[in-house]
N, C-alpha and C. Protein backbone atom coordinates (compact mmCIF):
# COMPACT_ATOMS: atom_id res chain seq x y z
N UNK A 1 3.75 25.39 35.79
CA UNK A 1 2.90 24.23 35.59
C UNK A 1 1.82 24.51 34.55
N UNK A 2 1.44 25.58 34.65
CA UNK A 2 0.00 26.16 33.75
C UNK A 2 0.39 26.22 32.28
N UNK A 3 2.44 26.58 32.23
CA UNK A 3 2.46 26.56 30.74
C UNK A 3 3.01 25.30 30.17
N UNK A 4 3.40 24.37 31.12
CA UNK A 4 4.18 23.08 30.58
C UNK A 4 1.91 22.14 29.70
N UNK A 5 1.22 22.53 31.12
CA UNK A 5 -0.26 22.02 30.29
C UNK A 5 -0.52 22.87 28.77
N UNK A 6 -1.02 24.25 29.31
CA UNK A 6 -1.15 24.91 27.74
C UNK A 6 0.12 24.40 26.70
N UNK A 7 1.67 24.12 26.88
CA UNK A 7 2.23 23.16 25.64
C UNK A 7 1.53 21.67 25.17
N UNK A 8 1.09 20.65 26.40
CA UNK A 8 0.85 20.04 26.26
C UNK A 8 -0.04 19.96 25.42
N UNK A 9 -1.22 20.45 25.33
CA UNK A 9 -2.42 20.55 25.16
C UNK A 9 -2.42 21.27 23.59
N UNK A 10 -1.23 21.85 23.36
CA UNK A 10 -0.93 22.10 21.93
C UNK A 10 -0.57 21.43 20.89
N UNK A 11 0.20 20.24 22.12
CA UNK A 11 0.72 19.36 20.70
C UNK A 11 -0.06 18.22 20.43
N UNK A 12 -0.82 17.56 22.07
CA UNK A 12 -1.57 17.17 21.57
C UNK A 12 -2.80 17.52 20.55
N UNK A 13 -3.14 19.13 20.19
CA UNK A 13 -4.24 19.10 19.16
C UNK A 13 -3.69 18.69 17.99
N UNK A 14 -1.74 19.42 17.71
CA UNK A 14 -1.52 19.62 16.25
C UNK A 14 -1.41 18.13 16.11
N UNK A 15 -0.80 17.51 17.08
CA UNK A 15 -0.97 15.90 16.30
C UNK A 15 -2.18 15.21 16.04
N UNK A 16 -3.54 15.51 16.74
CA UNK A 16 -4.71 15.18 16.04
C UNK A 16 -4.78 15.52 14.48
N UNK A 17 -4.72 16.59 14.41
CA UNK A 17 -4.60 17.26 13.09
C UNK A 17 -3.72 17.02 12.16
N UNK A 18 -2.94 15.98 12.18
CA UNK A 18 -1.75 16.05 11.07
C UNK A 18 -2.38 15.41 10.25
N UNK A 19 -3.49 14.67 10.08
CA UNK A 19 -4.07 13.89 8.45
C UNK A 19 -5.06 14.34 8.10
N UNK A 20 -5.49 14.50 7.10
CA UNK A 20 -6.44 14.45 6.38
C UNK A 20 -7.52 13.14 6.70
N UNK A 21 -8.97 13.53 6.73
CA UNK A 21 -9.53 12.57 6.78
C UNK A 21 -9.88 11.23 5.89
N UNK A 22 -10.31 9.84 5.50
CA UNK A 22 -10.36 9.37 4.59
C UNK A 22 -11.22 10.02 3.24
N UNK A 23 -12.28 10.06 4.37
CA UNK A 23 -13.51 10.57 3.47
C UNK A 23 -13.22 12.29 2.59
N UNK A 24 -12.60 12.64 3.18
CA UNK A 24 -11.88 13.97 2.65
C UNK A 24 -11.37 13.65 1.86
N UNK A 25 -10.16 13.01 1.69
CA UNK A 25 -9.05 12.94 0.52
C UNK A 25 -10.22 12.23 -0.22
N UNK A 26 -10.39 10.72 -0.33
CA UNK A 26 -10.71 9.91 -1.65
C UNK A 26 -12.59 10.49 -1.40
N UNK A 27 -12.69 10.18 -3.09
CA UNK A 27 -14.43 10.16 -3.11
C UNK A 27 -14.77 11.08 -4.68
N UNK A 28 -15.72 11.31 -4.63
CA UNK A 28 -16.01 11.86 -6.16
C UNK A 28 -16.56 13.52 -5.77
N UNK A 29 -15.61 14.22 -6.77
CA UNK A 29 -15.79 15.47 -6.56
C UNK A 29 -16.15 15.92 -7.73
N UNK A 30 -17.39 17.15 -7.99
CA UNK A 30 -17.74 17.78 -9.28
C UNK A 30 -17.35 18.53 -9.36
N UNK A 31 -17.23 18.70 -11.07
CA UNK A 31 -16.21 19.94 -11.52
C UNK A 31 -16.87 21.10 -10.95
N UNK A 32 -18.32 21.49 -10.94
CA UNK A 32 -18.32 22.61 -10.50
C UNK A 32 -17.73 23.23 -8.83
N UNK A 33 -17.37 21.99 -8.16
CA UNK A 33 -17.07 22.35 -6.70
C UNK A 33 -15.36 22.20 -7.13
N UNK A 34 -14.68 22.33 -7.83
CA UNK A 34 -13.13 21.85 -8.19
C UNK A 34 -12.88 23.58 -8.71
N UNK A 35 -11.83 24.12 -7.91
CA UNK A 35 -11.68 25.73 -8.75
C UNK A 35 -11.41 25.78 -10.11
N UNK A 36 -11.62 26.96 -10.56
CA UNK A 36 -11.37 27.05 -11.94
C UNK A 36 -9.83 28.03 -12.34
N UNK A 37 -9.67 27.67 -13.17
CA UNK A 37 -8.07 27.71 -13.57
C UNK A 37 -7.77 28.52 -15.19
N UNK A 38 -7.52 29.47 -15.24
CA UNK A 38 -7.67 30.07 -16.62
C UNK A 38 -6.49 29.08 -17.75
N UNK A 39 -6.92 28.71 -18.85
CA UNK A 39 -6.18 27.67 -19.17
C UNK A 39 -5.80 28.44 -20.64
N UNK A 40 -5.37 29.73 -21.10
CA UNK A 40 -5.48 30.18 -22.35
C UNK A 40 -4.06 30.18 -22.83
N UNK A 41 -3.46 30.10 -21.49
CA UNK A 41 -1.83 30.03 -22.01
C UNK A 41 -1.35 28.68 -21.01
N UNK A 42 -1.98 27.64 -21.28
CA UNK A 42 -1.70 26.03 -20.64
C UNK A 42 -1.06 25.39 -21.95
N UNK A 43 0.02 24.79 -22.08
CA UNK A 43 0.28 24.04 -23.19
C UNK A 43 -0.76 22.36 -22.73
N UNK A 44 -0.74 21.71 -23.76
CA UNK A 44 -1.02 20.49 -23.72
C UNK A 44 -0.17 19.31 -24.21
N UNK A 45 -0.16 18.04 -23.47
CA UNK A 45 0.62 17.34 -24.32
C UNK A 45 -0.20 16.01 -24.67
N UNK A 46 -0.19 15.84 -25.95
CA UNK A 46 -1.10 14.98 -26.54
C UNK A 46 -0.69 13.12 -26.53
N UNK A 47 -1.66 12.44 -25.78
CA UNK A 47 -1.11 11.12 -25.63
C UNK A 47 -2.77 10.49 -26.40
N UNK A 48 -2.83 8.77 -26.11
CA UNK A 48 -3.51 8.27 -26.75
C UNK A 48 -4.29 7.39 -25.37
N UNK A 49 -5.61 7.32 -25.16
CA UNK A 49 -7.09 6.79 -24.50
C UNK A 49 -6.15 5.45 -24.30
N UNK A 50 -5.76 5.02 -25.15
CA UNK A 50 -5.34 3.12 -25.15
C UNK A 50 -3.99 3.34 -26.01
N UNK A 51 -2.83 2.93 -25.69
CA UNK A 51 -1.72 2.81 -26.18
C UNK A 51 -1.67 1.64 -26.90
N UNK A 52 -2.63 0.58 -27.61
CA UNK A 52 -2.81 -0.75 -28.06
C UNK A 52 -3.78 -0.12 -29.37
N UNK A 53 -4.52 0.96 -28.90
CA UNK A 53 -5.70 1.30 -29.64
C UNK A 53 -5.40 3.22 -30.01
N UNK A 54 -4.78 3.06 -30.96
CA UNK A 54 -4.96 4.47 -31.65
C UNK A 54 -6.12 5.05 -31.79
N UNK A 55 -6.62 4.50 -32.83
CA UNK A 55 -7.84 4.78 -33.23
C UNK A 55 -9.08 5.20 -32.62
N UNK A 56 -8.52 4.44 -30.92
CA UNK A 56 -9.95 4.63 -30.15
C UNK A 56 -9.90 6.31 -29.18
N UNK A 57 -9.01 7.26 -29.44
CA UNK A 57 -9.03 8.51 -29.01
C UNK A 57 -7.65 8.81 -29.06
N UNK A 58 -8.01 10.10 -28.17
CA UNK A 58 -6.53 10.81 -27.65
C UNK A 58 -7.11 11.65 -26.75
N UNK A 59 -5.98 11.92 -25.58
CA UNK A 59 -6.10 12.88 -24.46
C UNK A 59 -5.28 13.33 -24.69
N UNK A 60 -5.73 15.04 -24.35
CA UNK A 60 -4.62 15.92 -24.19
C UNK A 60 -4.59 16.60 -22.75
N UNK A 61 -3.93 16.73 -22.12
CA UNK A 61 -4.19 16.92 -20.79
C UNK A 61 -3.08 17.79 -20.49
N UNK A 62 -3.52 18.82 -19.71
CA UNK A 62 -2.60 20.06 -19.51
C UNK A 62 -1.24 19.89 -18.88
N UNK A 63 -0.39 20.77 -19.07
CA UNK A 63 0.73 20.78 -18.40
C UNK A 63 1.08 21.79 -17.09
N UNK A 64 0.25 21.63 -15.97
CA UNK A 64 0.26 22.30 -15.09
C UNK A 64 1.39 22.17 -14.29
N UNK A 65 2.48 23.05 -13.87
CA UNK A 65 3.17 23.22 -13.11
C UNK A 65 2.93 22.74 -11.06
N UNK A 66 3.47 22.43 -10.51
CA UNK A 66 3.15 21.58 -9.50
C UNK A 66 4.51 22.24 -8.74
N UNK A 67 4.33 22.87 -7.74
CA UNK A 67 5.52 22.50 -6.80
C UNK A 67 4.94 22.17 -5.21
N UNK A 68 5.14 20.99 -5.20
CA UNK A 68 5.31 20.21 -4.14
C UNK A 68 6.38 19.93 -3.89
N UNK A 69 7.11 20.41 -2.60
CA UNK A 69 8.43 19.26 -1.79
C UNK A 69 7.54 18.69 -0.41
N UNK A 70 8.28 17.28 -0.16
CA UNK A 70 8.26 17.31 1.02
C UNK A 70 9.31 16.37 1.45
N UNK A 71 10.17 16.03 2.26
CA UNK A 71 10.90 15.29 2.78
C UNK A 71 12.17 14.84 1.82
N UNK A 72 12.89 15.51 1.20
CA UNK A 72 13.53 15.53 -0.05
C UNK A 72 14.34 14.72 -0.14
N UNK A 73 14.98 13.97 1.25
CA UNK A 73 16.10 12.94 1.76
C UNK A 73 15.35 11.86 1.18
N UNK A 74 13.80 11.45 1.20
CA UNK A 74 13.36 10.63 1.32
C UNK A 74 13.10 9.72 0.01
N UNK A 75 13.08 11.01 -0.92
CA UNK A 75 12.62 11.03 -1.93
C UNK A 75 11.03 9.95 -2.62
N UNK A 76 10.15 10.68 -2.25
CA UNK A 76 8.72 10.31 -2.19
C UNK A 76 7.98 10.26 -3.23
N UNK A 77 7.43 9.62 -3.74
CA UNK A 77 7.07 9.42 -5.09
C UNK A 77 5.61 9.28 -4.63
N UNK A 78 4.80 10.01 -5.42
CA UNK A 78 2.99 9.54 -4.72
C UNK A 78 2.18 9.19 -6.16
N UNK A 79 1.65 8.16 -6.34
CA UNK A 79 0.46 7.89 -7.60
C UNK A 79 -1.04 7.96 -6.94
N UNK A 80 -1.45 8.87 -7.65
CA UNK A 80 -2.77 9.42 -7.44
C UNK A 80 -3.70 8.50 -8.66
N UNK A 81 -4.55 7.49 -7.67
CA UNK A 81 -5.42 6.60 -9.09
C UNK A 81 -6.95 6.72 -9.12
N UNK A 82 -7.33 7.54 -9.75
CA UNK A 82 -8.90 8.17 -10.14
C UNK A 82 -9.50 7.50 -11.45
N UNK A 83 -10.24 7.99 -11.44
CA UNK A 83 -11.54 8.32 -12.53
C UNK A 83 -12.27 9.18 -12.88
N UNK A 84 -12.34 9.55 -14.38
CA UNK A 84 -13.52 10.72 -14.56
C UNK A 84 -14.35 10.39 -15.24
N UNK A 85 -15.53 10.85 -14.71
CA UNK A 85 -16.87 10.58 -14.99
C UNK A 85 -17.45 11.77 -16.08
N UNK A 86 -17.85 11.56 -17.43
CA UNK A 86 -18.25 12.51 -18.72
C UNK A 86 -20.01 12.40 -18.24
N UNK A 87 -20.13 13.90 -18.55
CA UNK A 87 -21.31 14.54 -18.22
C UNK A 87 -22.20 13.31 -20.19
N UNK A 88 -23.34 12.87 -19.12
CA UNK A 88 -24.19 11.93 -20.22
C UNK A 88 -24.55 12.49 -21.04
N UNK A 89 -24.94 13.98 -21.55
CA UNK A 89 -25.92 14.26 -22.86
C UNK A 89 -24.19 14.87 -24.03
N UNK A 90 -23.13 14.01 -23.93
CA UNK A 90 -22.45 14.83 -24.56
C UNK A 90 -22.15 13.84 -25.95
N UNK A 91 -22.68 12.80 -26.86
CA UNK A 91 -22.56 11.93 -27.15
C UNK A 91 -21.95 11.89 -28.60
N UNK A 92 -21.56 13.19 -29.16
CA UNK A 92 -20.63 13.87 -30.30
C UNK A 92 -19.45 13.00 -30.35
N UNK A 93 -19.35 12.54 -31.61
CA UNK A 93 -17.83 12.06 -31.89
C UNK A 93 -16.82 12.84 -32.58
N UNK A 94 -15.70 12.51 -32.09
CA UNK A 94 -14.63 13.77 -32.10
C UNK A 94 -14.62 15.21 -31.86
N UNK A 95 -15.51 15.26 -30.76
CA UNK A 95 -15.57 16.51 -29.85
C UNK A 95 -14.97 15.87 -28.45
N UNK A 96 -14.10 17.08 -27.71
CA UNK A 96 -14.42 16.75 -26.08
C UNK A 96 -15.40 16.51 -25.48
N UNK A 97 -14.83 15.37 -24.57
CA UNK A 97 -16.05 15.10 -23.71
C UNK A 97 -15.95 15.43 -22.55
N UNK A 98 -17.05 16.17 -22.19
CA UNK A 98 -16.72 17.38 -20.87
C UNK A 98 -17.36 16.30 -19.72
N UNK A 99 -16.38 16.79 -18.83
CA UNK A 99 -15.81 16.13 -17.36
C UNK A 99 -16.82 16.50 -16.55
N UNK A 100 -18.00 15.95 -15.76
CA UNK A 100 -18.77 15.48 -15.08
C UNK A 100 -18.30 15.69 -13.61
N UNK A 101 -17.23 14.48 -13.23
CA UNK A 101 -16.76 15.13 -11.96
C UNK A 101 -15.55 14.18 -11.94
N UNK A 102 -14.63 14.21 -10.95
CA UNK A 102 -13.47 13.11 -10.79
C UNK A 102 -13.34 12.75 -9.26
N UNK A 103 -12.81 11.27 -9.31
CA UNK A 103 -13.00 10.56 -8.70
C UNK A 103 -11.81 10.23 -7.61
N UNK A 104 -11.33 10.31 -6.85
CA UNK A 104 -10.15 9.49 -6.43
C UNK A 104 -10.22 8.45 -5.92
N UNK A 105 -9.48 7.63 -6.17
CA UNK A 105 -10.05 5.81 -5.51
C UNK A 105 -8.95 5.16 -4.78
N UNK A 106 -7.47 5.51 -5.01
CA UNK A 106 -6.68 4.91 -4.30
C UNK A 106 -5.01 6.06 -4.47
N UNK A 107 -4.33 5.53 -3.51
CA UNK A 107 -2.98 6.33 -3.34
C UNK A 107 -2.15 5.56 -3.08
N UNK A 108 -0.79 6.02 -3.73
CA UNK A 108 0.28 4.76 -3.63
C UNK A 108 1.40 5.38 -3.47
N UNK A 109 1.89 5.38 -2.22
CA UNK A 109 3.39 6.28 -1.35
C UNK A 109 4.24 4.96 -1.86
N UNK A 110 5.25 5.93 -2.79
CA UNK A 110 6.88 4.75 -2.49
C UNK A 110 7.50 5.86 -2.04
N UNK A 111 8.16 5.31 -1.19
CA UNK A 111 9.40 5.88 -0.17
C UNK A 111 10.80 5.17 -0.47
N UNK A 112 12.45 6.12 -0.82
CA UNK A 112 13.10 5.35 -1.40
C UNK A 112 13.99 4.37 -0.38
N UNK A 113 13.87 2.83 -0.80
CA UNK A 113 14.67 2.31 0.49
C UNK A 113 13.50 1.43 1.32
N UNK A 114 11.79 1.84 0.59
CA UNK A 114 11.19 1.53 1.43
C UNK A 114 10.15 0.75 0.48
N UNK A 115 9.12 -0.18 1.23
CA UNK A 115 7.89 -0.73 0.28
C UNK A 115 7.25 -0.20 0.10
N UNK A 116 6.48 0.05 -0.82
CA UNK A 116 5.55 0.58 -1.81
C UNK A 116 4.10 0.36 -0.25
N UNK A 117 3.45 1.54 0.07
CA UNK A 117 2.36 1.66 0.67
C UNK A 117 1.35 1.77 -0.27
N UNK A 118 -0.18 1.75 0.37
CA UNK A 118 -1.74 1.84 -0.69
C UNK A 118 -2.46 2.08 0.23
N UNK A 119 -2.92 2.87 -0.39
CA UNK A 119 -4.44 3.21 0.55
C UNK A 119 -5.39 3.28 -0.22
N UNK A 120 -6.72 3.43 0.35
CA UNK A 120 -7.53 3.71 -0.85
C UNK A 120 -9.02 3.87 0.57
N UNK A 121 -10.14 4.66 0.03
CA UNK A 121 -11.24 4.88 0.70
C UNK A 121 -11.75 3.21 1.48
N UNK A 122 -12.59 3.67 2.30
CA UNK A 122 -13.35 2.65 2.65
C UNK A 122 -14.34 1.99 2.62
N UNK A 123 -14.79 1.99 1.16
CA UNK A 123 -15.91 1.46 0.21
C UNK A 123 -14.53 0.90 -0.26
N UNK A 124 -13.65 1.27 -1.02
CA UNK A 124 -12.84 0.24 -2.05
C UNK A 124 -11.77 -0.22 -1.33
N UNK A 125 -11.56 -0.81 0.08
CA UNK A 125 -10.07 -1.24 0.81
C UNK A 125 -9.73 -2.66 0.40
N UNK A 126 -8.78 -2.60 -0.17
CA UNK A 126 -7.95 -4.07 -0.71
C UNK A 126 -7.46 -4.19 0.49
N UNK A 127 -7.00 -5.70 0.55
CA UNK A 127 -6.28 -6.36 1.73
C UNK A 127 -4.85 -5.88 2.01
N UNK A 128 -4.04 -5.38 1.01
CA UNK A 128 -2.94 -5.07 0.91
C UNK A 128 -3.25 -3.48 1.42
N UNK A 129 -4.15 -2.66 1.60
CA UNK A 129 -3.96 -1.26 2.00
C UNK A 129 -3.57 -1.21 3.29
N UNK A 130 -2.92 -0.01 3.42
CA UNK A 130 -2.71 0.16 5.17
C UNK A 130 -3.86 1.41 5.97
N UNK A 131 -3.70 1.51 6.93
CA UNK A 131 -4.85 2.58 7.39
C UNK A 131 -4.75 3.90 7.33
N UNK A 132 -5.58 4.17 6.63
CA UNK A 132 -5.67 5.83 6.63
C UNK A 132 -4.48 6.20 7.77
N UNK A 133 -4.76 6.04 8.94
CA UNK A 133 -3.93 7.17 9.61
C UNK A 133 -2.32 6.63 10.00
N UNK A 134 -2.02 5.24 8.89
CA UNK A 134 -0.73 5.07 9.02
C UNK A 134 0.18 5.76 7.83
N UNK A 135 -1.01 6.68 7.28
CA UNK A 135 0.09 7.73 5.92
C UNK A 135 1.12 8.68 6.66
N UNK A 136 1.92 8.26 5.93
CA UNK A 136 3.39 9.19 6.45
C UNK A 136 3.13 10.84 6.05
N UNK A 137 2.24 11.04 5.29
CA UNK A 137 2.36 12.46 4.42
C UNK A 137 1.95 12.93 5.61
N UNK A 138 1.85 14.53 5.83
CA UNK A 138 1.13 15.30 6.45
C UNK A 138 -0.06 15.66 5.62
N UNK A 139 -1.12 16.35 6.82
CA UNK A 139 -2.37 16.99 5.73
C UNK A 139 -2.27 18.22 4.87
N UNK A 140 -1.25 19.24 4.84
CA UNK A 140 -1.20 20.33 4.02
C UNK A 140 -0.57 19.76 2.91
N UNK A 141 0.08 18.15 2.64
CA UNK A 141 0.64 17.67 1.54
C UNK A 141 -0.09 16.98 0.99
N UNK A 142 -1.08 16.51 1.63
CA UNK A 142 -2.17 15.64 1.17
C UNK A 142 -2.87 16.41 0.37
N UNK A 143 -3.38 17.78 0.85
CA UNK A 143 -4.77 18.82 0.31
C UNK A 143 -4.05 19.29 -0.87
N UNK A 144 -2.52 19.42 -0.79
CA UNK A 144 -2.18 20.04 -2.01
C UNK A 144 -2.00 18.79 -3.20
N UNK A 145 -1.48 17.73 -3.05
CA UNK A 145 -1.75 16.77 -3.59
C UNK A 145 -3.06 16.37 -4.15
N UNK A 146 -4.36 16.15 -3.49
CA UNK A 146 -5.95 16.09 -4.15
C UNK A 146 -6.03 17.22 -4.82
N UNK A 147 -5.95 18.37 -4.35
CA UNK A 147 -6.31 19.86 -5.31
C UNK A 147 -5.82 20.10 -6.79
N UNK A 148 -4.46 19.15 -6.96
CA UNK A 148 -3.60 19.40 -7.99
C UNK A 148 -4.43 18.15 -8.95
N UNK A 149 -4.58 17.26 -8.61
CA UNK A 149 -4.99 16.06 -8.95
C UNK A 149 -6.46 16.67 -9.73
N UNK A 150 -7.14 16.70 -8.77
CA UNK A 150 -8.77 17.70 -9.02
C UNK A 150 -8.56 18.74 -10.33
N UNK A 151 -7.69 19.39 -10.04
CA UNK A 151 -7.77 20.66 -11.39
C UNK A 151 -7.22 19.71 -12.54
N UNK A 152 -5.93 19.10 -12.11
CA UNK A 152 -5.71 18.50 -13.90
C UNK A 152 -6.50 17.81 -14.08
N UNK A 153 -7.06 16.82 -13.81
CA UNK A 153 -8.25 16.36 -14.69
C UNK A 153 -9.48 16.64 -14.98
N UNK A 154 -9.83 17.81 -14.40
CA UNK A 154 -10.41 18.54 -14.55
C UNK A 154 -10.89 19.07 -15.76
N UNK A 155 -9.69 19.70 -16.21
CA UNK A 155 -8.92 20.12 -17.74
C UNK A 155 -8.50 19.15 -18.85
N UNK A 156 -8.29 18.14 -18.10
CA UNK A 156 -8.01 16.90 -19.20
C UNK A 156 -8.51 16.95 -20.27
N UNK A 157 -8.88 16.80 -21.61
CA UNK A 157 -9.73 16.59 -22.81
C UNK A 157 -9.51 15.30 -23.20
N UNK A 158 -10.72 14.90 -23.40
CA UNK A 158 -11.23 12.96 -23.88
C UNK A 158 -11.64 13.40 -25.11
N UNK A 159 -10.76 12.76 -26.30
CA UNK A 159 -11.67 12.92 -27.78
C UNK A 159 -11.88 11.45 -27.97
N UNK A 160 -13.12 10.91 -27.99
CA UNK A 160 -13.08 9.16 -28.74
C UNK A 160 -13.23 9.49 -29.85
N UNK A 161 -12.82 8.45 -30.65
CA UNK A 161 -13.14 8.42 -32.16
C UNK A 161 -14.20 6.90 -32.34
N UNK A 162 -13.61 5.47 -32.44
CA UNK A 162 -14.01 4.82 -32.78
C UNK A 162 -14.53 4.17 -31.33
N UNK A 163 -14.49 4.49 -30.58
CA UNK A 163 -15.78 3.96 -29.04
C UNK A 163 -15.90 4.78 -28.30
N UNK A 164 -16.78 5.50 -27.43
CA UNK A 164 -16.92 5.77 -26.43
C UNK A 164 -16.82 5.05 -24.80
N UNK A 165 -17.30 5.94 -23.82
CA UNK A 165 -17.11 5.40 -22.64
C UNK A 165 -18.02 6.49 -21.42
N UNK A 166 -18.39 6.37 -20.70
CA UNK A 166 -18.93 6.93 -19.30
C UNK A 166 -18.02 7.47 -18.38
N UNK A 167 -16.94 6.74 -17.90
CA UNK A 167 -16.01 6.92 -17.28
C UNK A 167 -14.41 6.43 -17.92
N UNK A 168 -13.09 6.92 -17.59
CA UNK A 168 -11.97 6.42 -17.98
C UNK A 168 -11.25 6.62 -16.46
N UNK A 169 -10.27 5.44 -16.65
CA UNK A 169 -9.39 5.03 -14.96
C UNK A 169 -8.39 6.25 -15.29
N UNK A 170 -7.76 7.10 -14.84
CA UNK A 170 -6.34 7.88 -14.59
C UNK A 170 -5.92 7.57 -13.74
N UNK A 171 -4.25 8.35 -13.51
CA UNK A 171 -3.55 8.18 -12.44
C UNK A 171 -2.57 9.27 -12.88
N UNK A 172 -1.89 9.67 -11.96
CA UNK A 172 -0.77 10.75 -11.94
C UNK A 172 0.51 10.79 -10.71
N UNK A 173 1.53 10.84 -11.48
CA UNK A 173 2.17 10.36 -10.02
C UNK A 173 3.20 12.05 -9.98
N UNK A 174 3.22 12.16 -8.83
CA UNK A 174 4.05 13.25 -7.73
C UNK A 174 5.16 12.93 -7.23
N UNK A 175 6.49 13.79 -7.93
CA UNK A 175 8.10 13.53 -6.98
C UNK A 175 7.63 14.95 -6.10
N UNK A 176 8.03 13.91 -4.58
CA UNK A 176 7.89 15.30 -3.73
C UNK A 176 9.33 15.58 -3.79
N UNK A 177 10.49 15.45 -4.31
CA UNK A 177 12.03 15.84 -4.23
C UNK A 177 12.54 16.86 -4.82
């Protein structure tokens, strides 16, 4: 009897524990609290601020390796949708503009076979989100998911040329397969 409770009492903790909290995953994190990552042998691949607008920059943003699986039958696709915030005294044109802190604001699980889920913190909940604790992910997929998210943009490089900005929207999406 004493060990059917001590099981009990186990699974009920690990299933408390299977998510991540809201306030944990989404919210604004500074680079100095985001680890640091030696980037001397990172390739970059060079895209453009506005695909309408050449002229108005280019990002080059690292090519960090990622291995995440999780549920491989399922085949899980995750978009991670942030923002980074440029530290204010940096106001040089055609220099990088160094990263302040980044933001996460919303998450978007497609599952294949299945509808497109959203979540997002609880300062920014659209009507269409579902609740934090109806995410299918577990929390060691979640933490590795924000952490990966956190360092690449981290590293990102913002060059404007013909406008600046305070903040720019990103997103990054994850095959867990």
């Amino acid at each position: 009897m004493n060990k059917l409770l001590i099981i009990l009492t186990c699974l009920l903790l690990v299933s408390c524990g299977t998510l991540m909290s809201n306030e944990k995953f989404f919210g604004t994190v500074s680079t100095k609290d985001i680890s640091n990552v030696s980037i001397d042998s990172v390739s970059f691949r060079n895209s453009y601020i506005d695909g309408s607008c050449v002229s108005c920059g280019t990002i080059l943003e690292p090519l960090f390796d990622y291995d995440i699986k999780y549920d491989t039958l399922s085949h899980y696709k995750v978009i991670v949708l942030g923002e980074i915030i440029f530290e204010k005294d940096n106001d040089k044109k055609n220099q990088y503009k160094r990263v302040d802190s980044v933001k996460i604001k919303s998450l978007v699980i497609d599952k294949l076979h299945s509808q497109r889920e959203f979540y997002s913190d609880t300062n920014h909940k659209w009507s269409r989100d579902k609740l934090w604790k109806e995410c299918p992910l577990p929390k060691y997929i979640l933490r590795k998911i924000r952490n990966d998210f956190l360092k690449r943009k981290k590293y990102t490089r913002y060059i404007f040329k013909d406008a600046d900005a305070s903040s720019v929207s990103e997103s990054y999406c994850y095959y867990l397969y």
